[in-house]
PDB file of N, CA and C in Angstrom:
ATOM      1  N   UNK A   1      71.353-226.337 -41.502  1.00  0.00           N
ATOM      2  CA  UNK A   1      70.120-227.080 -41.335  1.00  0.00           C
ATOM      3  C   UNK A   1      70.301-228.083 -40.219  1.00  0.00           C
ATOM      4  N   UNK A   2      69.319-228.272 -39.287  1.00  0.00           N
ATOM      5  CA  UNK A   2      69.259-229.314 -38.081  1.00  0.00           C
ATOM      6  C   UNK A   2      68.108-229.751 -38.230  1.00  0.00           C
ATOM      7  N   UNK A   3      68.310-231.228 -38.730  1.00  0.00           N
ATOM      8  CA  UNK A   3      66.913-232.555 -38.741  1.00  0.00           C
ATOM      9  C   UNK A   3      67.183-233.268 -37.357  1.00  0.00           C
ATOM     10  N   UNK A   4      65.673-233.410 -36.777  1.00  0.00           N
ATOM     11  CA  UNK A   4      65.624-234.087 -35.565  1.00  0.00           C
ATOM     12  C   UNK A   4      64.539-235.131 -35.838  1.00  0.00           C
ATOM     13  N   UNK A   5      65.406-236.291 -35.556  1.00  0.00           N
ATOM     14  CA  UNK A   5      65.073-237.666 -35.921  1.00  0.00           C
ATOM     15  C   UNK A   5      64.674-238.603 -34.680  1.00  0.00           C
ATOM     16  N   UNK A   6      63.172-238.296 -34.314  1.00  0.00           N
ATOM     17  CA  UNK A   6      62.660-238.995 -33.326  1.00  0.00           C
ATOM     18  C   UNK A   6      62.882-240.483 -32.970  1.00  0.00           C
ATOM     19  N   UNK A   7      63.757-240.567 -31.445  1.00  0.00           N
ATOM     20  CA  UNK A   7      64.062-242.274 -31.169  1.00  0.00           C
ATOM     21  C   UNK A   7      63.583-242.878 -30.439  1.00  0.00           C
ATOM     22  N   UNK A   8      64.332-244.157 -29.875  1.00  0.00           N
ATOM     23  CA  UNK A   8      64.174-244.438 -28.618  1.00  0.00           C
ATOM     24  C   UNK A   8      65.230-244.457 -28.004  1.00  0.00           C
ATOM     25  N   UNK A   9      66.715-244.334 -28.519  1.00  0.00           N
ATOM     26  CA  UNK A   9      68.023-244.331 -28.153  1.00  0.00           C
ATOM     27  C   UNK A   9      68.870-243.284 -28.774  1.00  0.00           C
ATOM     28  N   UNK A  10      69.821-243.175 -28.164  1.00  0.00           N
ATOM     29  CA  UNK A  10      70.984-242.358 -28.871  1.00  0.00           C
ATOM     30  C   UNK A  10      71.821-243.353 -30.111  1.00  0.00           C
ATOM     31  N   UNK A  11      71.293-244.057 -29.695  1.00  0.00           N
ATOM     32  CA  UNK A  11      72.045-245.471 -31.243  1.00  0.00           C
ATOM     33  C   UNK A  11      71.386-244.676 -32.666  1.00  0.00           C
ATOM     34  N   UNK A  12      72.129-243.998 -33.579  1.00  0.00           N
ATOM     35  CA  UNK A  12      71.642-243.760 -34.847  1.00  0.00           C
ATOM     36  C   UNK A  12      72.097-244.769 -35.722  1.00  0.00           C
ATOM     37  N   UNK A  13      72.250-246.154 -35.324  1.00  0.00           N
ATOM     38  CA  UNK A  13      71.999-247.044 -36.191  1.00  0.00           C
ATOM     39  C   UNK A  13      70.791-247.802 -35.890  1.00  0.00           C
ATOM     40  N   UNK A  14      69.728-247.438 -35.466  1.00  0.00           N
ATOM     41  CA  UNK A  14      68.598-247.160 -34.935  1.00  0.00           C
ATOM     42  C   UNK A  14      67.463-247.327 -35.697  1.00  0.00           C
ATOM     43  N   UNK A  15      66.320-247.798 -34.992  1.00  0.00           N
ATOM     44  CA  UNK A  15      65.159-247.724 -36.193  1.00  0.00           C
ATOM     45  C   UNK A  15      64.794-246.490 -35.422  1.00  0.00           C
ATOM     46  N   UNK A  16      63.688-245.732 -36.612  1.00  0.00           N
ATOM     47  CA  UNK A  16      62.838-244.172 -36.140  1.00  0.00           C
ATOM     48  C   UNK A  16      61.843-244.558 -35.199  1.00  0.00           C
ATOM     49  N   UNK A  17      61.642-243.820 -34.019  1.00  0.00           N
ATOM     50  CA  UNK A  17      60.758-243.860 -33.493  1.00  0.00           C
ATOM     51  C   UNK A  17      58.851-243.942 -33.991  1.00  0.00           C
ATOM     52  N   UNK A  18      58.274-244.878 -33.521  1.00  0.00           N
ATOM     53  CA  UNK A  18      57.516-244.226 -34.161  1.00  0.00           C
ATOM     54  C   UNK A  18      56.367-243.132 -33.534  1.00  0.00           C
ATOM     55  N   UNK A  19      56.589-243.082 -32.382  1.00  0.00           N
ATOM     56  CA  UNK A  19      55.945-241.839 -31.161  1.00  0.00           C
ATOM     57  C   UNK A  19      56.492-240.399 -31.392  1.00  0.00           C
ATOM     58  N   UNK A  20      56.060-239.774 -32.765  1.00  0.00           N
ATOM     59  CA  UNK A  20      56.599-238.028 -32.913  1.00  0.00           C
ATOM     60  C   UNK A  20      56.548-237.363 -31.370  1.00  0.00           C
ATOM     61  N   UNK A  21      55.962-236.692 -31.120  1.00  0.00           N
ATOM     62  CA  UNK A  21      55.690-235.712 -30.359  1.00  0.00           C
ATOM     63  C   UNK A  21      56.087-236.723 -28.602  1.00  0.00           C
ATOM     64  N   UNK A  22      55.807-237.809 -28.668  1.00  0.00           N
ATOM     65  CA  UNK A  22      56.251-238.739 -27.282  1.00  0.00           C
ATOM     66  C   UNK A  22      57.887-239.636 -27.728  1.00  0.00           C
ATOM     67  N   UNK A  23      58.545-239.087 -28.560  1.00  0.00           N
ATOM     68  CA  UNK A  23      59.853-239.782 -28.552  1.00  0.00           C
ATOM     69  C   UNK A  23      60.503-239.871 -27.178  1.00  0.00           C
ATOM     70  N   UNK A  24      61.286-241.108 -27.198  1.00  0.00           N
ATOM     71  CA  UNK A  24      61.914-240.605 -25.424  1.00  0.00           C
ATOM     72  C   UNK A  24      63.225-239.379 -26.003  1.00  0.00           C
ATOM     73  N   UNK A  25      63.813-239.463 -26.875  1.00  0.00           N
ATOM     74  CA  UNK A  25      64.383-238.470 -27.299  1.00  0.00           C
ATOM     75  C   UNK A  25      64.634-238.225 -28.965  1.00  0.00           C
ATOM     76  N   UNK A  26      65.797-236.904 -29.379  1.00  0.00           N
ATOM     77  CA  UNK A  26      65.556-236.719 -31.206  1.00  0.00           C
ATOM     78  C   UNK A  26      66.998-236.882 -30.999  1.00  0.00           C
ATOM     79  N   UNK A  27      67.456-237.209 -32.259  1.00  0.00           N
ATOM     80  CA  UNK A  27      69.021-236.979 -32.859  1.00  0.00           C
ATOM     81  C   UNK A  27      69.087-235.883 -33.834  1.00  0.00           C
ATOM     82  N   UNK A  28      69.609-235.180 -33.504  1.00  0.00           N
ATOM     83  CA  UNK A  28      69.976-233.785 -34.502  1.00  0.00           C
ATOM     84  C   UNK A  28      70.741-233.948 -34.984  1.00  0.00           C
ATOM     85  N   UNK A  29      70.919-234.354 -36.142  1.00  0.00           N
ATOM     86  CA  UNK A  29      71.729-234.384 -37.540  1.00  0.00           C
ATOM     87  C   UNK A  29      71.973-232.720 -38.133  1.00  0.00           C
ATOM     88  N   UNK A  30      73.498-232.863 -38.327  1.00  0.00           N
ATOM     89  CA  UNK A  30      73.551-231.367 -39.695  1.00  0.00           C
ATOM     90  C   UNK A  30      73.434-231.858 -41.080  1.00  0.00           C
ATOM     91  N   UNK A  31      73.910-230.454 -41.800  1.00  0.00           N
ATOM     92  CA  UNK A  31      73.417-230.195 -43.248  1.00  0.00           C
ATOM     93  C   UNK A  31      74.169-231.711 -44.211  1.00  0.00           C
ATOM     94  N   UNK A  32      75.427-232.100 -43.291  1.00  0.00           N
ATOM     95  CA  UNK A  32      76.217-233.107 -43.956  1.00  0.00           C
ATOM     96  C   UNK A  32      75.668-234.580 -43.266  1.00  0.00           C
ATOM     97  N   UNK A  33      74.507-234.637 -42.525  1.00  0.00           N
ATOM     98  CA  UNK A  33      74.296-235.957 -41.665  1.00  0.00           C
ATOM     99  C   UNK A  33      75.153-236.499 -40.695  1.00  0.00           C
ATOM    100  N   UNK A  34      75.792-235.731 -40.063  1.00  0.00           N
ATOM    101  CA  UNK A  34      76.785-235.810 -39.330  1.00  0.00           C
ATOM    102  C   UNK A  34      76.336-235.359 -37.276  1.00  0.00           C
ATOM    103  N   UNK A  35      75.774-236.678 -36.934  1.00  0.00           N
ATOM    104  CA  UNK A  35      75.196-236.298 -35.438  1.00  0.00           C
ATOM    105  C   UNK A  35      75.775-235.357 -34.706  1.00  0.00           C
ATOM    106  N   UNK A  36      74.930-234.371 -34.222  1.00  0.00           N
ATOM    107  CA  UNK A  36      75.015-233.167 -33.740  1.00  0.00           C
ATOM    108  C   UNK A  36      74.829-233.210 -31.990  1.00  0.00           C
ATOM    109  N   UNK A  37      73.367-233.556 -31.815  1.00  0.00           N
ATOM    110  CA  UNK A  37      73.179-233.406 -30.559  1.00  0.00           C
ATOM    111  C   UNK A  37      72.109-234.187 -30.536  1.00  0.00           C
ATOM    112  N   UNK A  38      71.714-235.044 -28.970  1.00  0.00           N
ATOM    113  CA  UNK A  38      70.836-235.441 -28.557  1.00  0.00           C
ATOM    114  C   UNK A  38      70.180-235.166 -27.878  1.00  0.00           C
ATOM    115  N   UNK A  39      68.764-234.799 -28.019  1.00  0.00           N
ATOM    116  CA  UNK A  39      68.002-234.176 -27.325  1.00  0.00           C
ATOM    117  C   UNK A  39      67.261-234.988 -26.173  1.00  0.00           C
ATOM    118  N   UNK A  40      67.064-235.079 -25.175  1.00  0.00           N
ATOM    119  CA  UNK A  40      66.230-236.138 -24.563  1.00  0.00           C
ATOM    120  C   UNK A  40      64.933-235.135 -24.523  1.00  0.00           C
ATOM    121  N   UNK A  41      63.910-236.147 -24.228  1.00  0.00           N
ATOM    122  CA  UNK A  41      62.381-235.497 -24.755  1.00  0.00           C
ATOM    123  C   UNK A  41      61.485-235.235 -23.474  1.00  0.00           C
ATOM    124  N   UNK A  42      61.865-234.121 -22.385  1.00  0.00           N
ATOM    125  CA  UNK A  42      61.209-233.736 -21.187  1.00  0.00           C
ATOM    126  C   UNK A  42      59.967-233.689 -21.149  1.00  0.00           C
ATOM    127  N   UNK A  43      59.148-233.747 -21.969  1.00  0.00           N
ATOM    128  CA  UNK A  43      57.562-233.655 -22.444  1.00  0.00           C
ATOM    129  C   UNK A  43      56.921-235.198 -22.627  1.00  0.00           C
ATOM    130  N   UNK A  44      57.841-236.104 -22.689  1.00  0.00           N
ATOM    131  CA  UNK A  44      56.924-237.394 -23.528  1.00  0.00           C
ATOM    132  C   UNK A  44      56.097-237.975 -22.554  1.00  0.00           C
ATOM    133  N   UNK A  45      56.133-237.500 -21.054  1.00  0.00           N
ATOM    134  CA  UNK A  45      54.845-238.300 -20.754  1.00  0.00           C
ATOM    135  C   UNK A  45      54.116-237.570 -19.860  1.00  0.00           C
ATOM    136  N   UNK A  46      53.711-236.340 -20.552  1.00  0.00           N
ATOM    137  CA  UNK A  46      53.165-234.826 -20.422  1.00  0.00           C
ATOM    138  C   UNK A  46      51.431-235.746 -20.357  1.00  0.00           C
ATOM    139  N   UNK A  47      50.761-235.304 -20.022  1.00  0.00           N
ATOM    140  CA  UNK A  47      49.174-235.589 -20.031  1.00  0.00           C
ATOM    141  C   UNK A  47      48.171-234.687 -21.848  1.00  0.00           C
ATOM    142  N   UNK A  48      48.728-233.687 -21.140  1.00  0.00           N
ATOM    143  CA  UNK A  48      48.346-232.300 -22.831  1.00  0.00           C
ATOM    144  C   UNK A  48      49.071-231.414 -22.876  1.00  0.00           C
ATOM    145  N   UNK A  49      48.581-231.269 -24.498  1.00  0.00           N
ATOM    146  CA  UNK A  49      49.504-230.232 -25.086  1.00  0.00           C
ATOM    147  C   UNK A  49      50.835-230.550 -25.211  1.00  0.00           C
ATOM    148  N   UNK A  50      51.231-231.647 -25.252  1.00  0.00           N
ATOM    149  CA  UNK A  50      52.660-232.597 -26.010  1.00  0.00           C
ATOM    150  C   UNK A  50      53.574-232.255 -26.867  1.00  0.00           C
ATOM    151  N   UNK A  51      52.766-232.022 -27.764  1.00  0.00           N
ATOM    152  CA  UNK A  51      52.995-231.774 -29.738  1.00  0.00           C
ATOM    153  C   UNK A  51      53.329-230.610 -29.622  1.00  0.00           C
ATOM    154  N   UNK A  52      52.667-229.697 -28.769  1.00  0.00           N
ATOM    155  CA  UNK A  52      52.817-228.317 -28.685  1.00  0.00           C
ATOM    156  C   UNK A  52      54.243-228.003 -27.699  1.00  0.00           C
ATOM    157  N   UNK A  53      54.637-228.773 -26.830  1.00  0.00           N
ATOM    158  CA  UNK A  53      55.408-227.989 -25.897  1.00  0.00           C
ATOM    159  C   UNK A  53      56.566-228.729 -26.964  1.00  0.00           C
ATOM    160  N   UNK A  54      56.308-229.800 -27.488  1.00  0.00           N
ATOM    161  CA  UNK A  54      57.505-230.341 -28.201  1.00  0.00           C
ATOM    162  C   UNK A  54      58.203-229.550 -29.542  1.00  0.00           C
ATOM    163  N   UNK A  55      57.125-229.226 -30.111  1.00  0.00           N
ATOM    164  CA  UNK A  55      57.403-228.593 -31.229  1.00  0.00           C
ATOM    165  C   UNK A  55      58.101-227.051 -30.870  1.00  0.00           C
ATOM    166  N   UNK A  56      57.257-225.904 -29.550  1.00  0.00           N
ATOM    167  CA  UNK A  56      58.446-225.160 -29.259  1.00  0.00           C
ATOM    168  C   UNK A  56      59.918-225.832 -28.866  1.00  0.00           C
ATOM    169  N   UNK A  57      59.857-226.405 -27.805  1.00  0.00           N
ATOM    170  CA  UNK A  57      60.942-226.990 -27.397  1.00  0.00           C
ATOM    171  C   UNK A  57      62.253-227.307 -28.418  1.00  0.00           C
ATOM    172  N   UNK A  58      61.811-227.804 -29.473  1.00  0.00           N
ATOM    173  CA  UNK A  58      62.911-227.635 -31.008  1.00  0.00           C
ATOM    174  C   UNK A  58      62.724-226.948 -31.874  1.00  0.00           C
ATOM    175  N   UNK A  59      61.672-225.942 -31.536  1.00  0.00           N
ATOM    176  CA  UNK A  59      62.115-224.378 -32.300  1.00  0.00           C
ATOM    177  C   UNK A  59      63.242-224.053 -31.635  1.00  0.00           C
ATOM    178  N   UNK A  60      63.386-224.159 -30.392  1.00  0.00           N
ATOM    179  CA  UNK A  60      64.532-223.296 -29.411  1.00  0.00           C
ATOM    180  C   UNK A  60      66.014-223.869 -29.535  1.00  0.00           C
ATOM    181  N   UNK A  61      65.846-225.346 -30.289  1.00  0.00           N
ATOM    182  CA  UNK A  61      67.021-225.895 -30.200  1.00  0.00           C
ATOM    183  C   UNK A  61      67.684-225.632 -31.563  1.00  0.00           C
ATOM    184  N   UNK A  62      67.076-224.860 -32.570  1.00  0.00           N
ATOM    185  CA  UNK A  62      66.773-224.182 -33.951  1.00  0.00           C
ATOM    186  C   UNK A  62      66.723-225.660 -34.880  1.00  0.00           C
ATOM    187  N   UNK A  63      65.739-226.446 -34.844  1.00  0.00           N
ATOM    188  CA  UNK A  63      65.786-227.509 -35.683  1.00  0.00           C
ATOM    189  C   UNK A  63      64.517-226.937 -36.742  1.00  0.00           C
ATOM    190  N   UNK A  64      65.108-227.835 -38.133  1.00  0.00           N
ATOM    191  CA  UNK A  64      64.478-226.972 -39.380  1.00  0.00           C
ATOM    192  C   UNK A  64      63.603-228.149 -39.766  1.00  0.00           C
ATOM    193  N   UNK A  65      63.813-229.384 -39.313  1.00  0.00           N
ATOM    194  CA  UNK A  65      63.410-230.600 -39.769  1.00  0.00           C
ATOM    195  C   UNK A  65      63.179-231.742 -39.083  1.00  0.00           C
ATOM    196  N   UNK A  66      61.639-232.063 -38.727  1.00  0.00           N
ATOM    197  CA  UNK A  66      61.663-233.125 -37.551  1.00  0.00           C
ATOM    198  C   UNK A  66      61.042-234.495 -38.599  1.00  0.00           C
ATOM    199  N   UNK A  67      61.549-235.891 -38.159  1.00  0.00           N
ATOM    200  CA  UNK A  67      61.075-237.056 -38.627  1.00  0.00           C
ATOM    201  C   UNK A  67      60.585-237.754 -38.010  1.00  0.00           C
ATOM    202  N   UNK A  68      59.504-238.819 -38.283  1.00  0.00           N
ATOM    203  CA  UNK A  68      59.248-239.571 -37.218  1.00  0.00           C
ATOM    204  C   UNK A  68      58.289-240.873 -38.131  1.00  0.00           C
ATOM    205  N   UNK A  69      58.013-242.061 -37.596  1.00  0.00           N
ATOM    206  CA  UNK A  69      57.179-242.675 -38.079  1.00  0.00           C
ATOM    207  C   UNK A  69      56.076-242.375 -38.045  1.00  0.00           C
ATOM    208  N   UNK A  70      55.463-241.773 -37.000  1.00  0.00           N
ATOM    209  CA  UNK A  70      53.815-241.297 -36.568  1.00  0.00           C
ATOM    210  C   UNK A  70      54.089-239.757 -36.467  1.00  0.00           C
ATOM    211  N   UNK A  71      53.460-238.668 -36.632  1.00  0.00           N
ATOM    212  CA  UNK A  71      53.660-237.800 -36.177  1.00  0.00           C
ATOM    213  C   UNK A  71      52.598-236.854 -35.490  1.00  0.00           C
ATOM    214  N   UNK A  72      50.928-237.212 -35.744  1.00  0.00           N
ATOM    215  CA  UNK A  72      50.003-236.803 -35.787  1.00  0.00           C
ATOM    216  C   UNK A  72      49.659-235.833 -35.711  1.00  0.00           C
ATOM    217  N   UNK A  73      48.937-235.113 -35.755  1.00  0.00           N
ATOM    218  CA  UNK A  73      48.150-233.910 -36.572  1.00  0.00           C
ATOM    219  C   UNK A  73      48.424-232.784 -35.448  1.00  0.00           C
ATOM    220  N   UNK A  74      48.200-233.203 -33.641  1.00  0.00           N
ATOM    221  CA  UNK A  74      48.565-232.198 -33.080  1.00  0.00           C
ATOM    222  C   UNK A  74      49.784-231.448 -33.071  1.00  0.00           C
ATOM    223  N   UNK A  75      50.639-232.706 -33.532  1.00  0.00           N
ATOM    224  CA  UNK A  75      52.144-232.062 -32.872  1.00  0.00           C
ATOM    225  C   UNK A  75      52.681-231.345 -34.837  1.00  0.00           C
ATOM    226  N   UNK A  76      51.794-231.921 -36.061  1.00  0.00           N
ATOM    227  CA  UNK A  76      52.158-230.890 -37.145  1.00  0.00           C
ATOM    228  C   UNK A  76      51.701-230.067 -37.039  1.00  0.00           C
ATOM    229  N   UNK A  77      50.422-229.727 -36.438  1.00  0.00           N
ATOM    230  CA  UNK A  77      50.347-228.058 -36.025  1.00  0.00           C
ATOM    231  C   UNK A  77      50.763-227.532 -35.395  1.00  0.00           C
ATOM    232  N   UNK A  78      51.284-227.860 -34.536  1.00  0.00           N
ATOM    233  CA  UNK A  78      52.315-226.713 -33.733  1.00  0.00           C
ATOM    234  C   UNK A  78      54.039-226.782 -34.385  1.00  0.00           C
ATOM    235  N   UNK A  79      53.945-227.846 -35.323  1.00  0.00           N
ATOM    236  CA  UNK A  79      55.406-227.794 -36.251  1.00  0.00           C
ATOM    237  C   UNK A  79      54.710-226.716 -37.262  1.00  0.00           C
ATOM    238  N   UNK A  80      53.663-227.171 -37.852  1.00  0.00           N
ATOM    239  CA  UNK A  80      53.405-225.517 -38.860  1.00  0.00           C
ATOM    240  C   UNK A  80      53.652-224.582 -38.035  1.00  0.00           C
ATOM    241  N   UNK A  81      53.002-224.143 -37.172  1.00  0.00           N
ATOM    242  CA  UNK A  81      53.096-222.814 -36.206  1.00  0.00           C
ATOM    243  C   UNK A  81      54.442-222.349 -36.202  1.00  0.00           C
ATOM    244  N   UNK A  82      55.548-222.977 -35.642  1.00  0.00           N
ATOM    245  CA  UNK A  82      56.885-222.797 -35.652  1.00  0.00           C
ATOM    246  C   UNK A  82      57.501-222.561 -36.703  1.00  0.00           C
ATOM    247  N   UNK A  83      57.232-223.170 -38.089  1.00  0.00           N
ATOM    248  CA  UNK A  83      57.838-222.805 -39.454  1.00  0.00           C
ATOM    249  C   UNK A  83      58.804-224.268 -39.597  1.00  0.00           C
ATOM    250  N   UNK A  84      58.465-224.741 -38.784  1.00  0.00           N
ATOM    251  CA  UNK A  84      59.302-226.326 -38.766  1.00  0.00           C
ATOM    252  C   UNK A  84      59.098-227.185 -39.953  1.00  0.00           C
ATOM    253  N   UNK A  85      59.538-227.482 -40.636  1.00  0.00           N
ATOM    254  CA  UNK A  85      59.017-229.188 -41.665  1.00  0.00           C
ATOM    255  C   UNK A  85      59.468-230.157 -41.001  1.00  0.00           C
ATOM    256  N   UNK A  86      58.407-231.300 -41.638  1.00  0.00           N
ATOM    257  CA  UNK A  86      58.421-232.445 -41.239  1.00  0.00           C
ATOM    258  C   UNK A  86      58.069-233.555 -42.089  1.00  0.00           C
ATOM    259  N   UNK A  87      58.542-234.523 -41.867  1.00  0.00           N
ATOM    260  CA  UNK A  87      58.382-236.108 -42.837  1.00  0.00           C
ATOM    261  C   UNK A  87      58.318-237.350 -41.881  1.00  0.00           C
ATOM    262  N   UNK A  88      56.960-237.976 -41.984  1.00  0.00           N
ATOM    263  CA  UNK A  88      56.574-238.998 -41.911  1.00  0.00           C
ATOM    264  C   UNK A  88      57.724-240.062 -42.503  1.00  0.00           C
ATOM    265  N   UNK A  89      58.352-241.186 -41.881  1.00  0.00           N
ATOM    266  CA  UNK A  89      59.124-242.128 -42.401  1.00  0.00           C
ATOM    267  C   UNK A  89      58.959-243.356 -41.695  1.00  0.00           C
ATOM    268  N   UNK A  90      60.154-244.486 -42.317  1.00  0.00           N
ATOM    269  CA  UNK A  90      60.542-245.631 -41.429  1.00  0.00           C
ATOM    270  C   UNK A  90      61.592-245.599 -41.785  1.00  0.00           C
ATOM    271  N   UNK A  91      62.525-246.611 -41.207  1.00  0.00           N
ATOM    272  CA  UNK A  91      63.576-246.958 -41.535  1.00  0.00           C
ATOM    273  C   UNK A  91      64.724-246.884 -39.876  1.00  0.00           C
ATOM    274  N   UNK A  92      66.148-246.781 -40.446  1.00  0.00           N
ATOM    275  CA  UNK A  92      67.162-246.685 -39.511  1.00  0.00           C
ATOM    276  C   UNK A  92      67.684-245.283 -39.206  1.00  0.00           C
ATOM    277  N   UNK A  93      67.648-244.704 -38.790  1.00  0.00           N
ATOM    278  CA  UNK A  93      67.796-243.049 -38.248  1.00  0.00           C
ATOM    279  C   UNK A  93      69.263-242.658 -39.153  1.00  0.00           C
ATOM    280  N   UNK A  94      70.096-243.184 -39.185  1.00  0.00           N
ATOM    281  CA  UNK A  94      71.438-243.033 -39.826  1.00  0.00           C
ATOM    282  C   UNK A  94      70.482-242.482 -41.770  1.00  0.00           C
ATOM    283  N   UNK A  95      70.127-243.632 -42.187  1.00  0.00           N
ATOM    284  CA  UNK A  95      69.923-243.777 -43.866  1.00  0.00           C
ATOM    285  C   UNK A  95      68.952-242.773 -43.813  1.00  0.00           C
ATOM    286  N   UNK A  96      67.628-242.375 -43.034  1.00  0.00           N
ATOM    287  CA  UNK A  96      67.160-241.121 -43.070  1.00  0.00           C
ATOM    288  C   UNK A  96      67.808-239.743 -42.975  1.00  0.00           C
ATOM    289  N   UNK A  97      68.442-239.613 -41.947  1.00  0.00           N
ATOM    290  CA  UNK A  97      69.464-238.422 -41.815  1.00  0.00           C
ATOM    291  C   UNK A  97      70.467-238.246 -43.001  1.00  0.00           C
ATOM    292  N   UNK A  98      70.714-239.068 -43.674  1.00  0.00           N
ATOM    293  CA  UNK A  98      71.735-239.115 -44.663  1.00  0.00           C
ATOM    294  C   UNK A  98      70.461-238.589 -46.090  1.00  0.00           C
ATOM    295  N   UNK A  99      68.834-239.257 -46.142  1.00  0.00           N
ATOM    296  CA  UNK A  99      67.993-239.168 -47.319  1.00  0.00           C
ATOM    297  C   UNK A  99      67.155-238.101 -47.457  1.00  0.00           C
ATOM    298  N   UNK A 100      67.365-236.955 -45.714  1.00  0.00           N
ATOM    299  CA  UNK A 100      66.525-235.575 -45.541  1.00  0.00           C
ATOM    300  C   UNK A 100      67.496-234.768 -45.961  1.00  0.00           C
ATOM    301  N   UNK A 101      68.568-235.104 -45.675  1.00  0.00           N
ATOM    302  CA  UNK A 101      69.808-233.852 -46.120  1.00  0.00           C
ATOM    303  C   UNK A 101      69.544-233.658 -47.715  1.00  0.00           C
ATOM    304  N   UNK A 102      69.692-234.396 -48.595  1.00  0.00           N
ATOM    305  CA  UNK A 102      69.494-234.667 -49.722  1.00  0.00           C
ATOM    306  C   UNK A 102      68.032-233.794 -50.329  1.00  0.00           C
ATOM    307  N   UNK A 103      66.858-234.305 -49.473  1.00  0.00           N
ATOM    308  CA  UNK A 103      65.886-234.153 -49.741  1.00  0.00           C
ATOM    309  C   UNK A 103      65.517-232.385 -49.344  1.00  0.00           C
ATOM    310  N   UNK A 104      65.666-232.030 -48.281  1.00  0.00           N
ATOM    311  CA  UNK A 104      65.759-230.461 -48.357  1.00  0.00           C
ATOM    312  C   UNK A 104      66.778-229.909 -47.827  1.00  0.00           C
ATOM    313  N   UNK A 105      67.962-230.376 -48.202  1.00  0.00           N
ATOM    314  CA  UNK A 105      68.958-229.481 -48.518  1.00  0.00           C
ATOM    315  C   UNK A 105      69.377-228.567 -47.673  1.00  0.00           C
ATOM    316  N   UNK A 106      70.369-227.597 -47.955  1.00  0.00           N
ATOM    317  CA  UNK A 106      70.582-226.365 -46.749  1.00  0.00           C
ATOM    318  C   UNK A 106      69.560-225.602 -46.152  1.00  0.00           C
ATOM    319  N   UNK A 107      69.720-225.198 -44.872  1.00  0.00           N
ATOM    320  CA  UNK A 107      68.564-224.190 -44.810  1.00  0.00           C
ATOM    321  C   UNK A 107      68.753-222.592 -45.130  1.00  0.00           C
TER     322      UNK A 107
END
């Protein structure tokens, strides 16, 4: 499983972004919460279709699980489309990545 935890830094002691689909970048956490990779976010200051190029963009990086404080409606439809889940949150990117693993588990 790979959760991508929308930021503004590579610091995952970090608060969550709250710009889903315009993060400046995600932290990809594995199945154990253990930082994987950082994605920087080539789309965030796209004009249209955002949500959409974003949400392929981490189908391709095979992420199963995106977080964010905001996430809005365009960019969960193109996370439905993909087969992606997602959770609305706050907090510090570390204690989330550690509370999604938990929460859905292996993929």
């Amino acid at each position: 499983m790979r959760i991508a935890i929308a930021a503004t830094t590579s610091d995952e002691g970090g608060k969550i972004s709250r710009r889903g689909a315009r993060a400046d970048c995600y932290l990809v956490f594995d199945e154990t919460a253990t930082l994987c990779e950082v994605i920087e976010n080539p789309f965030k200051d796209y004009d249209h279709a955002v949500g959409v190029r974003v949400a392929d963009y981490l189908a391709e990086k095979a992420v199963d699980v995106v977080a964010a404080a905001n996430l809005g409606t365009g960019f969960t439809t193109a996370l439905d489309a993909k087969g992606i889940r997602y959770v609305e949150c706050e907090g510090i990117i570390s204690d989330i990545a550690k509370d999604l693993t938990v929460r859905f588990g292996p993929a």
